[in-house]
Protein backbone atom coordinates (compact mmCIF):
# COMPACT_ATOMS: atom_id res chain seq x y z
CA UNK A 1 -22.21 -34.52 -10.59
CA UNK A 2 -23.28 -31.65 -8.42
CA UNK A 3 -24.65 -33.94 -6.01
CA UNK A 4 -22.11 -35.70 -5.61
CA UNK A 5 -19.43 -32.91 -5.33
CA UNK A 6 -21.32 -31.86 -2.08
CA UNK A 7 -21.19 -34.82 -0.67
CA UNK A 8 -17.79 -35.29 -1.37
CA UNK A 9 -16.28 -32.25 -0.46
CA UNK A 10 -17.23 -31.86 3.19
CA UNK A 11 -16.03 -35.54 3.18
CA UNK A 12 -12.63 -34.55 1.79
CA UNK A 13 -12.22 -31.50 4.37
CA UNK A 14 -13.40 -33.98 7.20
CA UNK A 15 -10.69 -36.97 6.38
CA UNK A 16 -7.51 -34.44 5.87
CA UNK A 17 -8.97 -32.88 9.48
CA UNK A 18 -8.49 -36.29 11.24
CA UNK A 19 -5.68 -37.33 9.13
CA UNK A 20 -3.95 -33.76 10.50
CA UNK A 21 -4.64 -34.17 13.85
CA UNK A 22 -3.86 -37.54 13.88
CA UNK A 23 -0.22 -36.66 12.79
CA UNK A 24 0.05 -34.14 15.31
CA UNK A 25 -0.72 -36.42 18.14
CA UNK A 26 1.93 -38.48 16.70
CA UNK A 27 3.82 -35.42 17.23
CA UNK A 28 3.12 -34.71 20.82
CA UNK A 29 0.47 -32.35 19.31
CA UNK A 30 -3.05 -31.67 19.79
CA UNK A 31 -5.54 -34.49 19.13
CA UNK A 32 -8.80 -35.17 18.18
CA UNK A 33 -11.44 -33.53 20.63
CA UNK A 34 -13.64 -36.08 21.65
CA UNK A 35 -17.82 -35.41 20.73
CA UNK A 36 -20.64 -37.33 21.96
CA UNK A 37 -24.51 -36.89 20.95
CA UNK A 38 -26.66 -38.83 23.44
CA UNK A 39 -30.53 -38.92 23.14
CA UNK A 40 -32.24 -40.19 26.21
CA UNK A 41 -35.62 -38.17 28.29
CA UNK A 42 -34.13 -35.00 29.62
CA UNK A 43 -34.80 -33.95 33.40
CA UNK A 44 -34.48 -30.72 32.41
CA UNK A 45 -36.93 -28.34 30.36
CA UNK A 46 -33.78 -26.06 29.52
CA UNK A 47 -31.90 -29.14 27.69
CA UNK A 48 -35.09 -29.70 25.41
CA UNK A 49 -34.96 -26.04 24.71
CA UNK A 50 -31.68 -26.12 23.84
CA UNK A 51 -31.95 -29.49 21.29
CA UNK A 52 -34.56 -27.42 19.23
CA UNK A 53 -32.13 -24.29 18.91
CA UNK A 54 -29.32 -26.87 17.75
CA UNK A 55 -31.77 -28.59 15.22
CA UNK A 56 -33.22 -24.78 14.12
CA UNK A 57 -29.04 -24.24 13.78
CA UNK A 58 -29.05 -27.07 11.41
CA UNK A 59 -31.75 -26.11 9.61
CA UNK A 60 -30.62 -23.00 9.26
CA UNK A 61 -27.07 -24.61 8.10
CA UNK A 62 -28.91 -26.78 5.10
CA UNK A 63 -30.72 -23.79 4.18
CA UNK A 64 -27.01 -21.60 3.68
CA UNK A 65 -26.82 -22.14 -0.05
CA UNK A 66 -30.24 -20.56 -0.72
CA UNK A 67 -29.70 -17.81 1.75
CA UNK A 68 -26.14 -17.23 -0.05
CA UNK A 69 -28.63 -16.85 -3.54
CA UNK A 70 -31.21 -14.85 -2.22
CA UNK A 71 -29.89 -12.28 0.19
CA UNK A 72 -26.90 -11.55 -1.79
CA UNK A 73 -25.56 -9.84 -4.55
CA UNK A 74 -24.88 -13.58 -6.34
CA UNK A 75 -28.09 -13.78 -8.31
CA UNK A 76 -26.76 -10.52 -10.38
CA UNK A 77 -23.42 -12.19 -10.72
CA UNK A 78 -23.94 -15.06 -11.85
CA UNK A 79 -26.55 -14.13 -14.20
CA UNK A 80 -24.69 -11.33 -16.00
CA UNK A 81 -21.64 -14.13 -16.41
CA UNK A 82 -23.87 -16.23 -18.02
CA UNK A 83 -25.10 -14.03 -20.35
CA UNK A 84 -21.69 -12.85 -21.39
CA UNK A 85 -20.54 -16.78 -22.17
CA UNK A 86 -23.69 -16.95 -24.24
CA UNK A 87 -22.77 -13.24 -26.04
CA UNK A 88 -19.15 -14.73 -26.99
CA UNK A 89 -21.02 -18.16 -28.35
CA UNK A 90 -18.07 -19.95 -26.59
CA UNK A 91 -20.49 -22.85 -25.54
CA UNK A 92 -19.41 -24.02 -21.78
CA UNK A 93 -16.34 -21.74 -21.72
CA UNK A 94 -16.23 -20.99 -19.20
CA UNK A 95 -17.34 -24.04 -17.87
CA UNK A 96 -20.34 -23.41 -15.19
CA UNK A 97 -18.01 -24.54 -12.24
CA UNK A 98 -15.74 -21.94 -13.11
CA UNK A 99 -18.25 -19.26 -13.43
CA UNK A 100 -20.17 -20.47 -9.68
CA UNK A 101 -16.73 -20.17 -8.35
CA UNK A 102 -15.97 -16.78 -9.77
CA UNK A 103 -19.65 -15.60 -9.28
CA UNK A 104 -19.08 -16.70 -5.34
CA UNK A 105 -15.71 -15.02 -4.72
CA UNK A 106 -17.33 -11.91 -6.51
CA UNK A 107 -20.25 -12.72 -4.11
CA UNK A 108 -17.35 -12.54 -0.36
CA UNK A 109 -15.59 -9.32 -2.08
CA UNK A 110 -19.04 -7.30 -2.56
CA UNK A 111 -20.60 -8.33 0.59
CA UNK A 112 -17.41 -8.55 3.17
CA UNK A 113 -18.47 -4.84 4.14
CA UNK A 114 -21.79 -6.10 5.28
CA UNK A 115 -20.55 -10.09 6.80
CA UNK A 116 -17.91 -7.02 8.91
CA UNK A 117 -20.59 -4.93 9.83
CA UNK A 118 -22.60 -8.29 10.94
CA UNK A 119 -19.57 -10.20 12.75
CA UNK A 120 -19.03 -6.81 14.88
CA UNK A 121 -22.61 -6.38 15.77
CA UNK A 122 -23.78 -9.66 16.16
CA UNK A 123 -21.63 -12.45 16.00
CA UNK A 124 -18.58 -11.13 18.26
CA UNK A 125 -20.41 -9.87 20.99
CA UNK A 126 -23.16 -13.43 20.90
CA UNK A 127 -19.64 -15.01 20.88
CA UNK A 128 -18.61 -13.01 23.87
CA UNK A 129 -21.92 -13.41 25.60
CA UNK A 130 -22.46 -9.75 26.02
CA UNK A 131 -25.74 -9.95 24.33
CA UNK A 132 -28.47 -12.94 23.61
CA UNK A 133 -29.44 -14.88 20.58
CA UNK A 134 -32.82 -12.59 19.76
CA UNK A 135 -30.65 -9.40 19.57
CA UNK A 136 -27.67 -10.97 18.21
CA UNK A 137 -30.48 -12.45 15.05
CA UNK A 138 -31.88 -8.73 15.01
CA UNK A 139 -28.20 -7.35 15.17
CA UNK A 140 -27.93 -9.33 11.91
CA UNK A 141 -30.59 -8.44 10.41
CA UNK A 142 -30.00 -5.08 10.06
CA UNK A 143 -27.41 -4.75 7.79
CA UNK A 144 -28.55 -7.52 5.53
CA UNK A 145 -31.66 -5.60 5.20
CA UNK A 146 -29.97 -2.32 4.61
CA UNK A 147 -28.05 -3.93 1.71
CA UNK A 148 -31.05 -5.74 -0.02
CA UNK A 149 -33.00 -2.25 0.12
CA UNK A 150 -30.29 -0.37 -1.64
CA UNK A 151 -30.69 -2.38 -4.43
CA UNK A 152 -34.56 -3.11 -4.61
CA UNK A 153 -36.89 -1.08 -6.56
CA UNK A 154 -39.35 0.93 -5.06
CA UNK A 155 -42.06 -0.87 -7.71
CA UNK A 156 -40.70 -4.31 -7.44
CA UNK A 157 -41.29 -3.40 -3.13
CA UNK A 158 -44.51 -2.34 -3.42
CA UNK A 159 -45.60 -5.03 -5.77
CA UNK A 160 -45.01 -7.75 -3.17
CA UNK A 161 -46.52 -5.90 -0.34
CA UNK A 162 -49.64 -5.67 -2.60
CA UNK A 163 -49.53 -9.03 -3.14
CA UNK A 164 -48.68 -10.02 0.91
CA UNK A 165 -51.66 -7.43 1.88
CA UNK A 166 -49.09 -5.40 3.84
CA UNK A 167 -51.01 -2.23 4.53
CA UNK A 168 -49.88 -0.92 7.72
CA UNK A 169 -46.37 0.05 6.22
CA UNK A 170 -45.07 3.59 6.59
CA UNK A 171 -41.07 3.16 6.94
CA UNK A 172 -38.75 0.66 5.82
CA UNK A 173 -38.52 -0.98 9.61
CA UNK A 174 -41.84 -1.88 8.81
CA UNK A 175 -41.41 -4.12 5.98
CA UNK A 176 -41.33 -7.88 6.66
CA UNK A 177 -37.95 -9.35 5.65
CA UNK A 178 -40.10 -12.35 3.97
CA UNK A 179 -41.41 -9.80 1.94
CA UNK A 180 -38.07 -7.76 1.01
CA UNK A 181 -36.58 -11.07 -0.12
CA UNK A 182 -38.66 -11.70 -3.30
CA UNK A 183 -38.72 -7.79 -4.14
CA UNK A 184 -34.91 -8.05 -3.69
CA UNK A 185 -34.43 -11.42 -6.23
CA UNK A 186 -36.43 -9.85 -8.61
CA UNK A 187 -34.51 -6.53 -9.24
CA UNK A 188 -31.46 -8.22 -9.04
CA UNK A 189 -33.02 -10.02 -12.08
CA UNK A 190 -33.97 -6.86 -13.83
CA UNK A 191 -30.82 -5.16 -13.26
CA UNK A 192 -28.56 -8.32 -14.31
CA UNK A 193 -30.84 -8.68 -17.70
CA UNK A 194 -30.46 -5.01 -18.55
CA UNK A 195 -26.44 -5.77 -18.06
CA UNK A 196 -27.21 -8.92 -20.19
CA UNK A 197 -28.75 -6.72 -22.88
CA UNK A 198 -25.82 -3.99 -22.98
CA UNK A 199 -23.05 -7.16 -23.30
CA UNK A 200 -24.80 -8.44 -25.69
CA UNK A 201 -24.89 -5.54 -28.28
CA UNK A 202 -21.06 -5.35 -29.30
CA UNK A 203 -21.12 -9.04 -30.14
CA UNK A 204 -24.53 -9.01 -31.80
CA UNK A 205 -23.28 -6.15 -33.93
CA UNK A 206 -19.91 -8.54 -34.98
CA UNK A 207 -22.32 -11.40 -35.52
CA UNK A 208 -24.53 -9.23 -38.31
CA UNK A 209 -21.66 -7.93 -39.78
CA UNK A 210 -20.21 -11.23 -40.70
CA UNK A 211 -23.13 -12.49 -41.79
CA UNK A 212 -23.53 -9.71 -44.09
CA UNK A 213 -20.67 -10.10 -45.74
CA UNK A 214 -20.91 -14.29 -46.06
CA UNK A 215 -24.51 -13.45 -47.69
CA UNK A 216 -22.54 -10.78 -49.83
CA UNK A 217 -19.60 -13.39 -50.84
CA UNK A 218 -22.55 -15.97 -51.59
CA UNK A 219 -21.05 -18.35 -49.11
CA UNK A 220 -24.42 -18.89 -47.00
CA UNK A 221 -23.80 -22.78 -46.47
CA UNK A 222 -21.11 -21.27 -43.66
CA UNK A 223 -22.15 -20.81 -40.38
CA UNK A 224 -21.75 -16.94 -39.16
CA UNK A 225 -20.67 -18.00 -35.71
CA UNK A 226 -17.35 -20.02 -37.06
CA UNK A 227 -16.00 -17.16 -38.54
CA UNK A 228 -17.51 -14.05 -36.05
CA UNK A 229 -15.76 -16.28 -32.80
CA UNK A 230 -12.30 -15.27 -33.72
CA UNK A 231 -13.58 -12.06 -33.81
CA UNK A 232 -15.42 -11.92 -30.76
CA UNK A 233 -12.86 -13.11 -28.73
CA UNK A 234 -10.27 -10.96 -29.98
CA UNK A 235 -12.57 -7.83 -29.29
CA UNK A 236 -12.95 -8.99 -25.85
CA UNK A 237 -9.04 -9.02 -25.37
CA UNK A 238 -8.36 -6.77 -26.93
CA UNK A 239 -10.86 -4.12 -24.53
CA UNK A 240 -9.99 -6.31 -21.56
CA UNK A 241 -13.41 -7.76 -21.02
CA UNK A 242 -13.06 -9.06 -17.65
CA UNK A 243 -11.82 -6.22 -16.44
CA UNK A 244 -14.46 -4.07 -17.70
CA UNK A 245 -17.01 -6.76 -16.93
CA UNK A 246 -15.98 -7.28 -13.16
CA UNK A 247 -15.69 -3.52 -12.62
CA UNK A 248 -18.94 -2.89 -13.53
CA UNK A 249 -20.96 -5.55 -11.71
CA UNK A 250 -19.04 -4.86 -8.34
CA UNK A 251 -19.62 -0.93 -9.30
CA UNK A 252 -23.28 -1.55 -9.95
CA UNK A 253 -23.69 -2.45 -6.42
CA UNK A 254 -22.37 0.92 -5.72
């Protein structure tokens, strides 16, 4: 289903493009802007140089939905939604979509400080060709990295540059960003299962407490969770559990 909601989307997006430009060029409007791709031997070495960047760009393009996972604050998202759905018991309510989609949004509100900081000191200028493609990448890189070290542990850090035989390291410039990444994903982990753990103790607490009292009322062929959902849910209401749950992720990234 996933699959096939990629494929279809960009599909969608690309037919209501050409049907809207179609209708304004019934309209006197602006049309369709004619593209070509030609292969054929190139006279010059600068045009083979620039068909690798545009197939690296492509790459790179595939590769966005991982890059969105890794070097964001999504992984912490997502995870601590997850565990909250499985704290209530609700089953797939949320359904999964709905949490990705609320888990991405989150993603754009916590980073949008960062994608500024990178669109004014990369991407605008490259844009305006006031610098070139090597500082525009390092440009980029700087704030990414800046982020992912704020929220990286010092042990998780140093475990991977154990493991990646990184000795020569005395400041944070010196780091490798292949080597940031992983320390990054896994306290992101850490920190989202330690929010995990604290959701999960109001609802665990509801949970023994019925069950308790079916074991006191000698009704044990009942199952706890159909009577401690009501419960659960009205707790969360009642506190404003979203609220409370949204603030503090976004606030954990401080």
């Amino acid at each position: 289903m996933k699959k096939i909601l990629l494929i279809a989307l960009p599909l969608l997006t690309f037919l209501f493009t050409v049907h809207s430009a179609f209708a304004a060029g019934n309209t006197g409007g602006i049309g369709i802007p004619n593209i070509s791709v030609n292969m054929g031997n190139g006279s010059d070495p600068g045009e083979t140089v620039s068909a690798v960047r545009i197939l690296i760009l492509f790459t790179i393009l595939s590769l966005a939905p991982a890059i969105l996972i890794m070097m964001t604050s999504f992984t912490r998202i997502v995870v601590v939604l997850s565990f909250l759905r499985q704290a209530l018991a609700t089953q797939n309510m949320p359904p999964n979509q709905l949490i990705i989609g609320l888990s991405l949004f989150l993603t754009f509100f916590v980073m949008a400080p960062i994608w500024q900081e990178v669109n004014t000191k990369a991407i605008g200028p490259y844009m305006d060709q006031k610098i070139d493609q090597a500082t525009a990448i390092s440009n980029a890189e700087g704030p990414i990295r800046e982020f992912m070290f704020k929220q990286t542990r010092e042990k998780d850090l140093k475990l991977f540059l154990d493991l990646g035989k990184q000795k020569n390291i005395k400041t944070r410039r010196d780091v490798p960003t292949w080597v940031l990444i992983p320390a990054f994903m896994i306290s992101e982990l850490k920190t989202a299962f330690q929010i995990g753990f604290m959701l999960y103790l109001p609802f665990l607490i509801i949970d023994m407490v019925v069950a308790s009292v079916l074991m006191a009322m000698g009704m044990m062929m009942l199952p706890p969770v159909v009577i401690s959902l009501p419960f659960k849910l009205l707790l969360f209401v009642l506190v404003d559990g979203w609220e409370l749950v949204v603030g503090s992720i976004v606030r954990s990234f401080g």
